[in-house]
PDB file of N, CA and C in Angstrom:
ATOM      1  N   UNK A   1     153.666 197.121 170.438  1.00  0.00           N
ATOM      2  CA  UNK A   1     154.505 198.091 169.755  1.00  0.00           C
ATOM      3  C   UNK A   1     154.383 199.477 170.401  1.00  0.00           C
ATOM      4  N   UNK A   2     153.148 199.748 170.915  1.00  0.00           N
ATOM      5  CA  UNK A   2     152.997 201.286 171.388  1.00  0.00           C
ATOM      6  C   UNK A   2     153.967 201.317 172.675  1.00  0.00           C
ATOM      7  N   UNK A   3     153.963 200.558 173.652  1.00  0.00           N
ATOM      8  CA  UNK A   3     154.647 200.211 174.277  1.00  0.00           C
ATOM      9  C   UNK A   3     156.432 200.777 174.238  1.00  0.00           C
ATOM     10  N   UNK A   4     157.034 200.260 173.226  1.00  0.00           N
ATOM     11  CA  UNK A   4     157.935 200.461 173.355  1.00  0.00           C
ATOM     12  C   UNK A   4     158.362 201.668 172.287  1.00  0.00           C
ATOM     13  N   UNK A   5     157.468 202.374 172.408  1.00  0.00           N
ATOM     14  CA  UNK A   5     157.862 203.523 171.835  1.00  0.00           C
ATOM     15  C   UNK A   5     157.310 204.649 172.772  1.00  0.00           C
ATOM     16  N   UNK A   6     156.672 204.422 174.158  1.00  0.00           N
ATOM     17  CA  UNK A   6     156.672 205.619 174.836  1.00  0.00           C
ATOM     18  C   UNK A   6     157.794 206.023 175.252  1.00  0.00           C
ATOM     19  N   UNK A   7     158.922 205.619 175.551  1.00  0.00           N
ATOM     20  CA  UNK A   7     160.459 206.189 176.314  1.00  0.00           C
ATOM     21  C   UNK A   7     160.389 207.356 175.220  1.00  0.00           C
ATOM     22  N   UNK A   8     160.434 207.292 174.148  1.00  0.00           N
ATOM     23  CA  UNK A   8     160.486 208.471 172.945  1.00  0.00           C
ATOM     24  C   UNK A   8     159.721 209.211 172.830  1.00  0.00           C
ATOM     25  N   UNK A   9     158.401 209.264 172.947  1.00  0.00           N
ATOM     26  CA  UNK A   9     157.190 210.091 172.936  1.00  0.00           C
ATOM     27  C   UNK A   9     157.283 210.818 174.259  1.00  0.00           C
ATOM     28  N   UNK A  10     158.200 210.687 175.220  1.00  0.00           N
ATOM     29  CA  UNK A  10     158.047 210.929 176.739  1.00  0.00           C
ATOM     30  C   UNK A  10     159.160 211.954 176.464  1.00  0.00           C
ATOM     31  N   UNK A  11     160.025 211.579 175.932  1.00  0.00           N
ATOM     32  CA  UNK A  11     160.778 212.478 175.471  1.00  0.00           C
ATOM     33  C   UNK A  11     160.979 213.649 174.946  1.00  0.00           C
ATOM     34  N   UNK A  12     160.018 213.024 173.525  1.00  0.00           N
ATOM     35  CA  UNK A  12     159.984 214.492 172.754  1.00  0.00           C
ATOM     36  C   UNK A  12     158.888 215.168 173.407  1.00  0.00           C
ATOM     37  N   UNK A  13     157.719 214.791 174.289  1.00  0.00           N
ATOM     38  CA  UNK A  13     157.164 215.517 175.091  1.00  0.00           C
ATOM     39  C   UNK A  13     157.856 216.259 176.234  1.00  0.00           C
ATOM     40  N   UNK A  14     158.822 215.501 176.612  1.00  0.00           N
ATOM     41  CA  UNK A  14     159.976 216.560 177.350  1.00  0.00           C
ATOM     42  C   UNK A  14     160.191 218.123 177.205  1.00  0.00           C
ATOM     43  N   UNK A  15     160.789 217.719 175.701  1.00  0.00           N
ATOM     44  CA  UNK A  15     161.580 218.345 175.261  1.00  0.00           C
ATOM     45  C   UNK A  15     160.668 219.630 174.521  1.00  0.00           C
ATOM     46  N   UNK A  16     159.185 219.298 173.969  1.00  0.00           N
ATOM     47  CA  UNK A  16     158.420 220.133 173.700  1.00  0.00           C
ATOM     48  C   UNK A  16     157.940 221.188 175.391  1.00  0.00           C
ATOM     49  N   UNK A  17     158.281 220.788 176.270  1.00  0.00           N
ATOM     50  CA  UNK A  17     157.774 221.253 177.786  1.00  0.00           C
ATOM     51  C   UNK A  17     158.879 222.083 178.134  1.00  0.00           C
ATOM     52  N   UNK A  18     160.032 221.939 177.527  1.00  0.00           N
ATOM     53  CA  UNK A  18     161.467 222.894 177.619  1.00  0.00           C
ATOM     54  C   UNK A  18     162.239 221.958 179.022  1.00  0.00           C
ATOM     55  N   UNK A  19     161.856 221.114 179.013  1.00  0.00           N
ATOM     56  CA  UNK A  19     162.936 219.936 180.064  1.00  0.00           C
ATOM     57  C   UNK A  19     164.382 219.525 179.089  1.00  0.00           C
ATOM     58  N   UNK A  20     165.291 220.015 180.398  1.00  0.00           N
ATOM     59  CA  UNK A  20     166.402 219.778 179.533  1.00  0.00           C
ATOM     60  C   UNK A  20     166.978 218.430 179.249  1.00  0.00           C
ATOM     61  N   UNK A  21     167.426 217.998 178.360  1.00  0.00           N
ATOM     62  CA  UNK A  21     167.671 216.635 177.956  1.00  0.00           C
ATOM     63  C   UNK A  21     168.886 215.970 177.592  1.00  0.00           C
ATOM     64  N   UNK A  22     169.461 215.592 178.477  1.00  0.00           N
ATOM     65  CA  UNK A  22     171.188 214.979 178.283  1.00  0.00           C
ATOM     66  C   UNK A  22     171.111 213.711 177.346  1.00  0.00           C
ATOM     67  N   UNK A  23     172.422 213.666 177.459  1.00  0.00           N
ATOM     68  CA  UNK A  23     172.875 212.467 176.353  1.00  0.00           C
ATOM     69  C   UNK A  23     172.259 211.097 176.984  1.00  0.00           C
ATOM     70  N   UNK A  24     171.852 211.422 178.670  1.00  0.00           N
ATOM     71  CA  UNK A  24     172.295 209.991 179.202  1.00  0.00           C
ATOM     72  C   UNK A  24     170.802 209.432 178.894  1.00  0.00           C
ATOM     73  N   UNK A  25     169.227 210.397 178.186  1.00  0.00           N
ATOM     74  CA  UNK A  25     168.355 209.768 178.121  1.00  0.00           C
ATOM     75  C   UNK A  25     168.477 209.047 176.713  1.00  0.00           C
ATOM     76  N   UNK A  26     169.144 209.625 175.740  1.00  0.00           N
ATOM     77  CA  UNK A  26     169.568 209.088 174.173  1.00  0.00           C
ATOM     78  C   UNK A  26     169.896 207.889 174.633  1.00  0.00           C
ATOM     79  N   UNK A  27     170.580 207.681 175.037  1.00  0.00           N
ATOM     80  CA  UNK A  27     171.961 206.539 175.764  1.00  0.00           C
ATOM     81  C   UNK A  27     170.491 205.584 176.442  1.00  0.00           C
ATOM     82  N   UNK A  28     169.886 206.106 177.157  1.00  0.00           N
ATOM     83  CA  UNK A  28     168.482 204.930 177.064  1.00  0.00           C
ATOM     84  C   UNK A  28     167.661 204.474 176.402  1.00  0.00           C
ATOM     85  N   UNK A  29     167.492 205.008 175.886  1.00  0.00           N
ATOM     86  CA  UNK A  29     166.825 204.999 174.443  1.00  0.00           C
ATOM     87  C   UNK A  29     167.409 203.740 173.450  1.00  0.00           C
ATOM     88  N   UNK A  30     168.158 204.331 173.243  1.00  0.00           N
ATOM     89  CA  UNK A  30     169.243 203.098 172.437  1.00  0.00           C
ATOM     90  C   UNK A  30     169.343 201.612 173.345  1.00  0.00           C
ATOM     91  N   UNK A  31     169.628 201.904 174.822  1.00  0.00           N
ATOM     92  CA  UNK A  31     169.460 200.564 175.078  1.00  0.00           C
ATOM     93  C   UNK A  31     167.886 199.694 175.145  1.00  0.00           C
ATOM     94  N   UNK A  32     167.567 200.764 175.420  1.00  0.00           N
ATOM     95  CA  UNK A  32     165.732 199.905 175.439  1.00  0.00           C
ATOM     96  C   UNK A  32     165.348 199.278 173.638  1.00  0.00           C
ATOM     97  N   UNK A  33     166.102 200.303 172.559  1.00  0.00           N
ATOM     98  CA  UNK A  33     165.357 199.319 171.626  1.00  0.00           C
ATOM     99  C   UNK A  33     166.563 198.284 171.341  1.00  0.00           C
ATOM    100  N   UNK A  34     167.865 197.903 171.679  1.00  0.00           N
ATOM    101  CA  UNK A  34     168.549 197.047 171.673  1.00  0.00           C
ATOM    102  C   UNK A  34     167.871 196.041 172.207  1.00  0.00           C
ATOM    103  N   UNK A  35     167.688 196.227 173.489  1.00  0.00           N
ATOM    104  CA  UNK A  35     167.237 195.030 173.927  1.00  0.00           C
ATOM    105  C   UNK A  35     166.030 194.383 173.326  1.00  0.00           C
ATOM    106  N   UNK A  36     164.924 195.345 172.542  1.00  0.00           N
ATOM    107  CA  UNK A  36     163.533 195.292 172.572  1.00  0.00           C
ATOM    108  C   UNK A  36     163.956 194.038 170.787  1.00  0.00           C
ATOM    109  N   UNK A  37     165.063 194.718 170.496  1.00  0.00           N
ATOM    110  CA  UNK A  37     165.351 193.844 168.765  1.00  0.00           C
ATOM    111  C   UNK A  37     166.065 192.827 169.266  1.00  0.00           C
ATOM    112  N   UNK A  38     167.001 192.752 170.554  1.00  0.00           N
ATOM    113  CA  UNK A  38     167.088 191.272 170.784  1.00  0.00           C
ATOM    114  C   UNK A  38     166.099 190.370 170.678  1.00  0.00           C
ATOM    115  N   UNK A  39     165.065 190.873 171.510  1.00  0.00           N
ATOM    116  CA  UNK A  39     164.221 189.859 171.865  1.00  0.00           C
ATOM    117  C   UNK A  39     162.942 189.991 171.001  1.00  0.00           C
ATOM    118  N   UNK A  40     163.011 190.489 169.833  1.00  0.00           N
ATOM    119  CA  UNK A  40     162.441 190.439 168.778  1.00  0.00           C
ATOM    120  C   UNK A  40     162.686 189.195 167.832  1.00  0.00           C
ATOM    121  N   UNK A  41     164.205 189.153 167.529  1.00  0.00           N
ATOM    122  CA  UNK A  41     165.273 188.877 166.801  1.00  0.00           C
ATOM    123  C   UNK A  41     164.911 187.266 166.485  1.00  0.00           C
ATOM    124  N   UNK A  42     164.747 186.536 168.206  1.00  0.00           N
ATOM    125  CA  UNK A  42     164.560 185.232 168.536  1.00  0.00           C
ATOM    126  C   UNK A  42     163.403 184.626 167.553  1.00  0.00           C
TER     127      UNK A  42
END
């Protein structure tokens, strides 16, 4: 589980560092836990 919650923690550590942050990392985000509840799902 920790695992798939660093893309987000990497993030809001980003974003606490003042790195600017486009839509296109949201937009990853969303696909990583799509995939992560596909293959949960099974």
């Amino acid at each position: 589980m920790t695992t798939y919650l660093m893309p987000i923690v990497s993030i809001i550590l980003g974003i606490l560092d003042g790195e600017a942050i486009d839509m296109i990392y949201f937009m990853g985000i969303g696909l990583i836990l799509s995939g992560i509840y596909l293959v949960q799902k099974q």
